[in-house]
Protein backbone atom coordinates (compact mmCIF):
# COMPACT_ATOMS: atom_id res chain seq x y z
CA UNK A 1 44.90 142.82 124.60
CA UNK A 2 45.96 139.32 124.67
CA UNK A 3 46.63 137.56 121.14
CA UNK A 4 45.85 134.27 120.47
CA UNK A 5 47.94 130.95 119.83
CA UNK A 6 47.84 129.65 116.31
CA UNK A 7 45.12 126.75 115.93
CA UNK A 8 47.83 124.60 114.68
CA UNK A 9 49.09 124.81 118.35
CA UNK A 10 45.70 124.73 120.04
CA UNK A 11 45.14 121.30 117.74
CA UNK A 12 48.78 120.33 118.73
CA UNK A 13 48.11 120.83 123.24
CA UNK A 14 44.57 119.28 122.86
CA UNK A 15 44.58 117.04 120.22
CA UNK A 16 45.06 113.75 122.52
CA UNK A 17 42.47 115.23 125.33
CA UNK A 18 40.05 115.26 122.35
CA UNK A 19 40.90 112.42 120.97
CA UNK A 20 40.69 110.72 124.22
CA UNK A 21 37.35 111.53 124.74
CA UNK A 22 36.12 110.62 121.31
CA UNK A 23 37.39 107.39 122.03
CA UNK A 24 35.64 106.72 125.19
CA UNK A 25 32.29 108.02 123.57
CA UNK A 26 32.47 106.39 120.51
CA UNK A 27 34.16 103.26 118.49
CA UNK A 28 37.67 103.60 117.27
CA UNK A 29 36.40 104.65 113.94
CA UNK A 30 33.53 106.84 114.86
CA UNK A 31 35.99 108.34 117.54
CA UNK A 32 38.60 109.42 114.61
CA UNK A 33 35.82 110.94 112.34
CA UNK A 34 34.24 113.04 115.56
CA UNK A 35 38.14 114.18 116.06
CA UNK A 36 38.34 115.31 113.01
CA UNK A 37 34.60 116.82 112.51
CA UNK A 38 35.38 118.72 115.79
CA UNK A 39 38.80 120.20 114.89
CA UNK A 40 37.19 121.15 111.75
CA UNK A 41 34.35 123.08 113.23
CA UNK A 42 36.60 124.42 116.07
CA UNK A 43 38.52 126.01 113.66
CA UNK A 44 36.14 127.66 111.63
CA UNK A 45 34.58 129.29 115.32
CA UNK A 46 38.17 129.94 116.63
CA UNK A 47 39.04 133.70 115.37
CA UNK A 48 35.49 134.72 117.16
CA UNK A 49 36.70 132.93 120.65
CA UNK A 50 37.13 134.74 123.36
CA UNK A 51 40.37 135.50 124.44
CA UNK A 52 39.24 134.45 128.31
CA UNK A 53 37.58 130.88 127.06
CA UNK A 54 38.51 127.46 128.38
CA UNK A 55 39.63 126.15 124.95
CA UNK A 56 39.85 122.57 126.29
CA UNK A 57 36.49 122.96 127.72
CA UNK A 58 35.51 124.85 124.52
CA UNK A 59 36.93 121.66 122.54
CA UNK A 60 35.05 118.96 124.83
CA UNK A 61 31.86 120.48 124.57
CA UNK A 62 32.32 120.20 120.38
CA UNK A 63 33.46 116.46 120.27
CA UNK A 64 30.66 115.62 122.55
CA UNK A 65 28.28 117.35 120.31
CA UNK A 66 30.26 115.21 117.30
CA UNK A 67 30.42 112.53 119.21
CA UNK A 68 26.07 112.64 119.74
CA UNK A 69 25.93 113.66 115.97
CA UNK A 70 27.94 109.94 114.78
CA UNK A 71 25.82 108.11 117.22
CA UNK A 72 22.47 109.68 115.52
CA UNK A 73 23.77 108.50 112.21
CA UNK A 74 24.90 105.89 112.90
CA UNK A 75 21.15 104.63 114.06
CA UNK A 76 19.85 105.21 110.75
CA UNK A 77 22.72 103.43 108.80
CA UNK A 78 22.10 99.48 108.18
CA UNK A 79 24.78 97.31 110.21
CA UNK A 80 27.83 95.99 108.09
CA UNK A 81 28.05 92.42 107.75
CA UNK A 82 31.94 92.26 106.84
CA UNK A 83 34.47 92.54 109.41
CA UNK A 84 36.70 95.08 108.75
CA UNK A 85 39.92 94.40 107.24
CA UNK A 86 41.95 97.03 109.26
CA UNK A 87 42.34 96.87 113.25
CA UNK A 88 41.59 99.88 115.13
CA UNK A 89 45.18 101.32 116.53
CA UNK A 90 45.13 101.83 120.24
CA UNK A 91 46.43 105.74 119.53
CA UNK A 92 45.05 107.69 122.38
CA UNK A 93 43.43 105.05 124.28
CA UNK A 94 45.32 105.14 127.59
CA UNK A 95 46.13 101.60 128.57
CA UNK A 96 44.67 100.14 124.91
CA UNK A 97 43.01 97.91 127.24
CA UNK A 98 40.01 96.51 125.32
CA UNK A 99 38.21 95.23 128.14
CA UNK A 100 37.81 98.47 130.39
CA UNK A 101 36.55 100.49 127.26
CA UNK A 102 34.26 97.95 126.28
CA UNK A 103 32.83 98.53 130.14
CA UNK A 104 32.76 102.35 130.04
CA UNK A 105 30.85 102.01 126.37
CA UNK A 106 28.24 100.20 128.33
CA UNK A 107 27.88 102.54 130.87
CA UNK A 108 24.28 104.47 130.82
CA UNK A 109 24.81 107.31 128.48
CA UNK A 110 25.30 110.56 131.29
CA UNK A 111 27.77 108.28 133.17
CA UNK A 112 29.94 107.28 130.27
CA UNK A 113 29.75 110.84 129.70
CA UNK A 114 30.60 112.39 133.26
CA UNK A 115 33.45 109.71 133.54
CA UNK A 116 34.66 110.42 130.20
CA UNK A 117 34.59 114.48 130.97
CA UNK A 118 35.96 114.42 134.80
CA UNK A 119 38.41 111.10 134.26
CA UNK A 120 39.85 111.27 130.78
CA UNK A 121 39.57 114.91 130.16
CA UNK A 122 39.97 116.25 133.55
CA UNK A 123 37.19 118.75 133.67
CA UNK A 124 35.55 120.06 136.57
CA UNK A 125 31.99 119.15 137.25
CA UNK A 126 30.50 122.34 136.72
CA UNK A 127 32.00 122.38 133.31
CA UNK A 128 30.62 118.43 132.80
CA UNK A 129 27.21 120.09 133.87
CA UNK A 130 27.40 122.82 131.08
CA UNK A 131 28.07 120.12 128.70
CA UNK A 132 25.60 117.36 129.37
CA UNK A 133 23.10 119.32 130.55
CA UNK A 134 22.38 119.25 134.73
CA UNK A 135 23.40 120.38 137.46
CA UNK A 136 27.42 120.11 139.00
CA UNK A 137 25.80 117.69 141.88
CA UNK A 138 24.13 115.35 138.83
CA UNK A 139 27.53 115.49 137.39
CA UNK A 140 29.09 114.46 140.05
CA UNK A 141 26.78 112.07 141.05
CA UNK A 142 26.85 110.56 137.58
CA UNK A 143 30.53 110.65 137.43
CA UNK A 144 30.58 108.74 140.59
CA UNK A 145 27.89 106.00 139.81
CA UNK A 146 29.94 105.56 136.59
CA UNK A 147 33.21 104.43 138.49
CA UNK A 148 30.89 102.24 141.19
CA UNK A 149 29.62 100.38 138.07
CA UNK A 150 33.24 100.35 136.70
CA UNK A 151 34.34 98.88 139.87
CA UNK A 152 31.71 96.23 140.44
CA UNK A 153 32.14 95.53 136.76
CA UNK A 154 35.51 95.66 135.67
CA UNK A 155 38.11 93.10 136.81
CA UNK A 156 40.75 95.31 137.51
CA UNK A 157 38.84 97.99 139.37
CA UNK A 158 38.05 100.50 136.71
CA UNK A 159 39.92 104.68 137.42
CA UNK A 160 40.79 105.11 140.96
């Protein structure tokens, strides 16, 4: 019988991963509310986890699900007119360049997703299936369209 690592730790070894891919889904701000919603529900399902689980998987699939919850509500929320008086920190954003996330936000939905799963999270396909619903060659195929648009796209080339 194995015992499990304290969720402290489990927040601690994922934490960025997560964070990562909030980011890529979602605006700076949305990104650090999904974090947060997803810790927060991961820890209430954590004692019933299995002992064999992919816990980064297991954590992916939850901020996506967060992630498609903030972009619901946020389509039924009026747009703010003021800028906001705070600028978004580039914690977690590999490269904090601007540019390339503003091209992977515009990305079709599945491919932003796929590139998001496979590049910045570094899940296998048939896990990306699982998560966005598909098969591993859709995945794939989706991850790969995603960094062809990057590339044709993006100045500097987009993820090699």
């Amino acid at each position: 019988m194995s015992i499990k690592q304290p969720f402290e730790k489990v927040v601690e070894e994922h934490g960025g991963t997560v964070l990562r891919v909030c980011r890529v889904l979602l605006a700076s701000h949305d990104a650090d509310d999904a974090w947060s919603e997803t810790f927060l529900s991961a820890m209430r399902a954590y004692p019933d986890l299995s002992d064999t689980a992919n816990v980064e998987a297991w954590l992916v699939t939850i901020a996506h699900r967060k992630a498609i919850d903030v972009l619901r509500s946020r389509k039924r929320q009026p747009v703010p007119v003021e800028a906001l008086t705070e600028a978004p920190t580039t914690l977690g954003v590999p490269g904090a360049d601007d540019s390339l996330w503003e091209e992977v936000r515009a990305l079709p939905d599945k491919q932003r997703q796929a590139v998001a799963f496979h590049y910045v999270a570094g899940l296998p396909y048939a896990e990306i299936a699982q998560i966005i619903g598909g098969t591993t060659d859709a995945a794939r195929r989706a991850a790969a369209d995603g960094i062809r648009n990057l590339r044709r796209n993006y100045p500097g080339g987009g993820p090699s």
